[in-house]
C-alpha atoms as a PDB file:
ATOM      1  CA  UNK A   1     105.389  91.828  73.853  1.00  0.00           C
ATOM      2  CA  UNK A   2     103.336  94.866  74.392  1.00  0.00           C
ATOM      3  CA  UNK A   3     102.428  96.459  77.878  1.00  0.00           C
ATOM      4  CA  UNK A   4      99.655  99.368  78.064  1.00  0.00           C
ATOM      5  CA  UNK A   5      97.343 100.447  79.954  1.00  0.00           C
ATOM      6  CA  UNK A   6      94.085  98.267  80.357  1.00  0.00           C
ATOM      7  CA  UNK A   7      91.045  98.858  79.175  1.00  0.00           C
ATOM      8  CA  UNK A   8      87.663  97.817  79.660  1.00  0.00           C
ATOM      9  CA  UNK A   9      87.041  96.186  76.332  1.00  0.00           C
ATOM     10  CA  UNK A  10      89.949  94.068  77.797  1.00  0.00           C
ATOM     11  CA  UNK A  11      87.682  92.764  80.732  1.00  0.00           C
ATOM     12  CA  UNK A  12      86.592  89.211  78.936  1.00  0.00           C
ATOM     13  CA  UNK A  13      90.808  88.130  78.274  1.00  0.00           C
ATOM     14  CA  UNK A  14      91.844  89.766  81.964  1.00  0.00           C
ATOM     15  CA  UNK A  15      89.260  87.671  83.900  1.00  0.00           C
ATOM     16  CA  UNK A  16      90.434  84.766  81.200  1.00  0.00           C
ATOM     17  CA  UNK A  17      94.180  85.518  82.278  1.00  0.00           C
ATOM     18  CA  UNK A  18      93.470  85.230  86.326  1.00  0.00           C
ATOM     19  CA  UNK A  19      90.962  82.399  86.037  1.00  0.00           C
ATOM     20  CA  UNK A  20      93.784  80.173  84.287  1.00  0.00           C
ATOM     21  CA  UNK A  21      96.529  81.566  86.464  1.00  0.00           C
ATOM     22  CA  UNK A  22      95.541  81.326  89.505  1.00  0.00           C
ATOM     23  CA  UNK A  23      94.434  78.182  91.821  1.00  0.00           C
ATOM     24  CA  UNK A  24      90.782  76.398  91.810  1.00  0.00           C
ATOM     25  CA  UNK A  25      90.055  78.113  95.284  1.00  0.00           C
ATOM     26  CA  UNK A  26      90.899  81.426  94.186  1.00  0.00           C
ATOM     27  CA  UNK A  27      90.358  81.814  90.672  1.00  0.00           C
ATOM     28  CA  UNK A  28      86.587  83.031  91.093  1.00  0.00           C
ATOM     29  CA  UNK A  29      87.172  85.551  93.278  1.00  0.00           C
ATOM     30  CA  UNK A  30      90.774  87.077  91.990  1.00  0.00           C
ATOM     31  CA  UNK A  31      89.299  87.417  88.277  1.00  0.00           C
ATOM     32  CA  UNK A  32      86.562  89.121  89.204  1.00  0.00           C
ATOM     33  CA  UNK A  33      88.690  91.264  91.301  1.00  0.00           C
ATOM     34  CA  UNK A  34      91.118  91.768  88.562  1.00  0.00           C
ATOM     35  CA  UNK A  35      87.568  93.104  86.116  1.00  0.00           C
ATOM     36  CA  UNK A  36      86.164  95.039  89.016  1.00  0.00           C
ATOM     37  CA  UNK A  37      89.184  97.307  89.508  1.00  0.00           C
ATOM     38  CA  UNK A  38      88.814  98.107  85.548  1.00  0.00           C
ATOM     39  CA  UNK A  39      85.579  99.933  85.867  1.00  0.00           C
ATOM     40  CA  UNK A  40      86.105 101.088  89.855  1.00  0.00           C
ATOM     41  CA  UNK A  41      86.700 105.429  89.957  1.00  0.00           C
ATOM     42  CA  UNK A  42      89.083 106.152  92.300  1.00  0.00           C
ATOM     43  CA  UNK A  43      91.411 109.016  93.551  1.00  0.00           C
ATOM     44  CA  UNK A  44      93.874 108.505  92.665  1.00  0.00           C
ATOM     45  CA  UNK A  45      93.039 106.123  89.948  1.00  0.00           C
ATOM     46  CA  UNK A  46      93.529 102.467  89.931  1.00  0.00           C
ATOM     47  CA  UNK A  47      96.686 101.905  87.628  1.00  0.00           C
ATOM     48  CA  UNK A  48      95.531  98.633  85.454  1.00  0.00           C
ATOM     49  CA  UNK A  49      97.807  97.318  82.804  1.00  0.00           C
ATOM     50  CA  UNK A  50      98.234  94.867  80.613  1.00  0.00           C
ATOM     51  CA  UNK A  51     100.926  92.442  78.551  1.00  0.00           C
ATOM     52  CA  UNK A  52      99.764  91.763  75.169  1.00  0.00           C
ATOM     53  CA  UNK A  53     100.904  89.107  72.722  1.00  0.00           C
ATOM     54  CA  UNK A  54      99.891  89.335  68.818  1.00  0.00           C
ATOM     55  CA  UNK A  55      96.754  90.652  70.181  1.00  0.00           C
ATOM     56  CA  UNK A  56      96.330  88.428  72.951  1.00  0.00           C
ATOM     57  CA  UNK A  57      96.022  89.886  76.504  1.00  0.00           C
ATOM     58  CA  UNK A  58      98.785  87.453  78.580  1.00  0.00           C
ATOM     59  CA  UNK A  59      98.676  88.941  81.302  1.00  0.00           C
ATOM     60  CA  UNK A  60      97.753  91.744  83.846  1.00  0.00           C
ATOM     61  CA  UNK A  61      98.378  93.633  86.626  1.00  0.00           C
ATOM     62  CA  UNK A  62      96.461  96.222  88.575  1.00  0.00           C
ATOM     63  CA  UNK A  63      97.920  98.724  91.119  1.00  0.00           C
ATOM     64  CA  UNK A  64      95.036 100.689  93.432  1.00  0.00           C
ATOM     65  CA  UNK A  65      95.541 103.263  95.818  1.00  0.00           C
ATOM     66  CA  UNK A  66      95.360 102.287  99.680  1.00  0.00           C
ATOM     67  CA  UNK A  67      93.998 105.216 102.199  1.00  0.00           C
ATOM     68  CA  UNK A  68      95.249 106.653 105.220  1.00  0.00           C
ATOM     69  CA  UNK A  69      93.762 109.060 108.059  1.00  0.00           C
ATOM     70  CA  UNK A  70      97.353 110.786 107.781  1.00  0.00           C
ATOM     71  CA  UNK A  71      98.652 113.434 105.778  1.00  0.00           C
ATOM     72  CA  UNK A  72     101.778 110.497 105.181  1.00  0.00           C
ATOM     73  CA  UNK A  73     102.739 109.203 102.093  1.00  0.00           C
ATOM     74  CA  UNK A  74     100.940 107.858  98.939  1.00  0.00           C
ATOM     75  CA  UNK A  75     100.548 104.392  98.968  1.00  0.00           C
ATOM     76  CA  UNK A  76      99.520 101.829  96.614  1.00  0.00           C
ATOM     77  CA  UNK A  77      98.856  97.752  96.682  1.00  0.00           C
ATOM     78  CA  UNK A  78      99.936  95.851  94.010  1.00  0.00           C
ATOM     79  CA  UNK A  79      96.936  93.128  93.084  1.00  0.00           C
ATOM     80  CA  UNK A  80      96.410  90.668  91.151  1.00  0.00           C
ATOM     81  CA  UNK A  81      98.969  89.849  89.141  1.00  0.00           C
ATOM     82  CA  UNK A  82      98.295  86.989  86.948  1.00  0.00           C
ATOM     83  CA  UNK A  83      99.964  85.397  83.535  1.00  0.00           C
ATOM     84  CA  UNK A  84      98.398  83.069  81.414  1.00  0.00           C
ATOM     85  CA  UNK A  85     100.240  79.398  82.209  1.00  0.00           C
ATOM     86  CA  UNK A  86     101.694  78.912  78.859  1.00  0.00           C
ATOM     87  CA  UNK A  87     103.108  82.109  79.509  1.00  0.00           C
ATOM     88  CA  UNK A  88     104.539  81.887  82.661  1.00  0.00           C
ATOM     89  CA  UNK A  89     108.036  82.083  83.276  1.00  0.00           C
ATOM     90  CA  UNK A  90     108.890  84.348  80.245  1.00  0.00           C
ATOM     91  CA  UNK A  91     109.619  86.975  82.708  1.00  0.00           C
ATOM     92  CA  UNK A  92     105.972  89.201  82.031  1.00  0.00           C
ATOM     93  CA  UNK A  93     105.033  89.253  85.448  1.00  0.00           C
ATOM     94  CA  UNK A  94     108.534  90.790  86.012  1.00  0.00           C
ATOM     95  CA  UNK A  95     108.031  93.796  82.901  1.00  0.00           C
ATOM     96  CA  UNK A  96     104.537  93.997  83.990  1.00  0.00           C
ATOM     97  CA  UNK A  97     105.564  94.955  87.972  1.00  0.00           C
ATOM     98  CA  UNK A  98     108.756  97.339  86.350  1.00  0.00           C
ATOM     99  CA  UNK A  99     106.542  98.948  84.031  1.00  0.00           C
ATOM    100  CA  UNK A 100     104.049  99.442  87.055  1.00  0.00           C
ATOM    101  CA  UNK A 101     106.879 100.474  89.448  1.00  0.00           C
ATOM    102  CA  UNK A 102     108.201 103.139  87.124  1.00  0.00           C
ATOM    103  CA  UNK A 103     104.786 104.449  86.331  1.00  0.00           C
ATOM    104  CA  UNK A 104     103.717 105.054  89.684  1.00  0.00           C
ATOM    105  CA  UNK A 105     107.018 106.769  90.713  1.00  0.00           C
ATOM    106  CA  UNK A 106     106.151 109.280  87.703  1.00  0.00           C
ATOM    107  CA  UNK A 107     103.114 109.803  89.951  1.00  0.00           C
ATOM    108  CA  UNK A 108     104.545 110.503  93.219  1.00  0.00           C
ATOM    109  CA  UNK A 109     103.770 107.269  94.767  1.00  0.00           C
ATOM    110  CA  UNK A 110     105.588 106.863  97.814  1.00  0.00           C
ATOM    111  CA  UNK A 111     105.224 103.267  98.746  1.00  0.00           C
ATOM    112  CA  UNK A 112     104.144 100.122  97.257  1.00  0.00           C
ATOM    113  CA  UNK A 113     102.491  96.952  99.228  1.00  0.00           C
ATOM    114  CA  UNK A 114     101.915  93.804  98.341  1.00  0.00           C
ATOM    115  CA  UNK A 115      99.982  90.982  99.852  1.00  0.00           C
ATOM    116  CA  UNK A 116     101.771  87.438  98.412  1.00  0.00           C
ATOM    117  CA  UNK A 117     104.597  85.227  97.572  1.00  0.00           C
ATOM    118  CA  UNK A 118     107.959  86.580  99.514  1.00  0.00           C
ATOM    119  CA  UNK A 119     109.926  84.446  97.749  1.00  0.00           C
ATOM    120  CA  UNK A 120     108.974  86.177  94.463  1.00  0.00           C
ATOM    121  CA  UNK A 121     108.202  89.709  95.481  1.00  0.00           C
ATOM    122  CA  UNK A 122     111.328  90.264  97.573  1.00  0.00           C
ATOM    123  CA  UNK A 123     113.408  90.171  94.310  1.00  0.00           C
ATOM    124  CA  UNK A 124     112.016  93.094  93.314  1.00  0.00           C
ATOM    125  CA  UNK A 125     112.788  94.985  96.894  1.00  0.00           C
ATOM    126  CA  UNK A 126     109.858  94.196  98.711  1.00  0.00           C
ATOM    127  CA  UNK A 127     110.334  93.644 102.105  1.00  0.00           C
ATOM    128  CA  UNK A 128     108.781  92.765 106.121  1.00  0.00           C
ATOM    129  CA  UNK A 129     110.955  95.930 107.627  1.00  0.00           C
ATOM    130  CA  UNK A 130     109.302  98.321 105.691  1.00  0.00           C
ATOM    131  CA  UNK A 131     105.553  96.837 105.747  1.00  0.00           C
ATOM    132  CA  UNK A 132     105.633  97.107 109.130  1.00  0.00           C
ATOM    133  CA  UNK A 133     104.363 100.443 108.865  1.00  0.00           C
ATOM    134  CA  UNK A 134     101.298  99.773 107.119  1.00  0.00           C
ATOM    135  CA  UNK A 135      98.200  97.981 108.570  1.00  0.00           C
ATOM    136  CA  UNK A 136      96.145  96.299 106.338  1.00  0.00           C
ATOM    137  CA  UNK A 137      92.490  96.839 105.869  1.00  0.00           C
ATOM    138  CA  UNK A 138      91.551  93.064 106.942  1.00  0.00           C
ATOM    139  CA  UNK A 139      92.694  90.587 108.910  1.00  0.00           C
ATOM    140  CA  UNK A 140      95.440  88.481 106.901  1.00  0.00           C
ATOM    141  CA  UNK A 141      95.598  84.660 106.529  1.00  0.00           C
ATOM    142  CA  UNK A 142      99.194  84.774 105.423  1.00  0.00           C
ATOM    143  CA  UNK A 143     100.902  87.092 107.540  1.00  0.00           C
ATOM    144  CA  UNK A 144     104.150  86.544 106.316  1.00  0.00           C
ATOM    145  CA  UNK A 145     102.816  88.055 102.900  1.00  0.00           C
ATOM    146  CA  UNK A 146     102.194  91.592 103.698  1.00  0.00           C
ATOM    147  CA  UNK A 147     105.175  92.973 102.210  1.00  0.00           C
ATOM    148  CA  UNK A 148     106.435  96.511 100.611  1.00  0.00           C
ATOM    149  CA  UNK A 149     108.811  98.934  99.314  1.00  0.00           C
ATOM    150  CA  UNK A 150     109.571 102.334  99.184  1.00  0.00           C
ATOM    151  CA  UNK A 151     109.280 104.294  95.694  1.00  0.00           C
ATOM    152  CA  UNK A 152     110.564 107.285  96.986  1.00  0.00           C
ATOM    153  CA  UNK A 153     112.676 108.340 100.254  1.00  0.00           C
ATOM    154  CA  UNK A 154     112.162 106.085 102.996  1.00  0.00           C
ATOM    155  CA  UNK A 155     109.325 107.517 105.026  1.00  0.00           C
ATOM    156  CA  UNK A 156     109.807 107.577 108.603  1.00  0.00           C
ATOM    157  CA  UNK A 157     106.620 106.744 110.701  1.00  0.00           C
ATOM    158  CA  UNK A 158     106.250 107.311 114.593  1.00  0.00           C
ATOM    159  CA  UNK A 159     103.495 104.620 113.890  1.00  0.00           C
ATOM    160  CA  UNK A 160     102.141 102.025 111.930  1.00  0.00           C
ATOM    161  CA  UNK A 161      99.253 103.575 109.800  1.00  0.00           C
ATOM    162  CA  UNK A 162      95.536 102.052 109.442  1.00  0.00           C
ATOM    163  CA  UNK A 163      94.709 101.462 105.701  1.00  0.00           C
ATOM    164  CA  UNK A 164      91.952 101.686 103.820  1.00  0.00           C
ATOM    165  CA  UNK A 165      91.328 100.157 100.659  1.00  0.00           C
ATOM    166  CA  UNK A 166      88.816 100.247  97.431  1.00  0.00           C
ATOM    167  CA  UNK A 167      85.625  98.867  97.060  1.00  0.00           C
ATOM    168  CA  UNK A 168      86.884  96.458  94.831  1.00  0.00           C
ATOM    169  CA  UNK A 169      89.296  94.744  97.281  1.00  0.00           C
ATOM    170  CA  UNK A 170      87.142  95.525 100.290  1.00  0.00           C
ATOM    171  CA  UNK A 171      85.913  91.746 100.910  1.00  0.00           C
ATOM    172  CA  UNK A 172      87.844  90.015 103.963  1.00  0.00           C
ATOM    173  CA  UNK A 173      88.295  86.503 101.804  1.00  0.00           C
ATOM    174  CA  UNK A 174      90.718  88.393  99.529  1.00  0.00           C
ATOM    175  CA  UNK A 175      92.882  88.894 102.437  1.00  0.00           C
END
């Protein structure tokens, strides 16, 4: 297995990879999401990548940066994520998040959110205690969700901080 960065000649197998991977409710929206954030300019830039398989995309994972009013920390939301089902539970979505993790800490990324399953995203250190910090953009269905970590220090806060997010993501069902 290959991981690299994302392309946008890759767009066709990474809206293939979250269609299939994700439920009949949210497959629509999250693949076009996962396609949008390919071509979306952003500063910092959207960290999109990839898990490849004798030339098959597999998988993908996109990582955008999340704005503050604060001179605070750089902070980044991890979304989608999204393996192929026949691929599922080879431990990709687990390289694909490292690989992410390690790349953004090259960057200077300070913390790292993520809006889904605690009872997978907590095994990488994701956590309620420090999300608290961070407001989302939107309102969240799943509460309990909101999770994230700290890639550097811990950063102390005397308050939570408002968030803004990219165009891509800015649409209140994806919350």
């Amino acid at each position: 297995m290959t991981i690299r960065l994302a392309t946008i000649h890759d767009k066709d197998q990474i809206y293939q990879v979250h269609y299939q991977a994700f439920s009949a409710e949210e497959r629509n929206i999250v693949a076009e999401l996962g396609v949008n954030l390919l071509s979306e300019k952003t500063t910092p830039p959207i960290l999109s990548l990839v898990a490849e398989i004798e030339s098959k995309v597999v998988g993908h994972i996109a990582f955008s940066p999340l704005t503050h009013q604060t001179s605070g920390p750089s902070i980044y939301l991890l979304g989608p994520l999204g393996i192929l089902p026949e691929y599922q539970r080879q431990s990709i979505g687990t390289r694909l998040i490292q690989d992410g993790i390690k790349q953004l800490k090259k960057q200077g990324v300070d913390v790292l959110i993520v809006y889904g399953d605690p009872a997978y995203y907590t095994r990488f250190g994701f956590n309620t205690e420090t999300a608290i910090n961070f407001l989302p953009p939107y309102k969240l269905e799943y509460p309990f969700g909101w999770l994230a970590m700290d890639l550097s220090s811990p950063y102390e806060l005397p308050e939570p901080i408002e968030l803004g997010c990219v165009q891509s993501l800015a649409d209140p069902k994806l919350w």
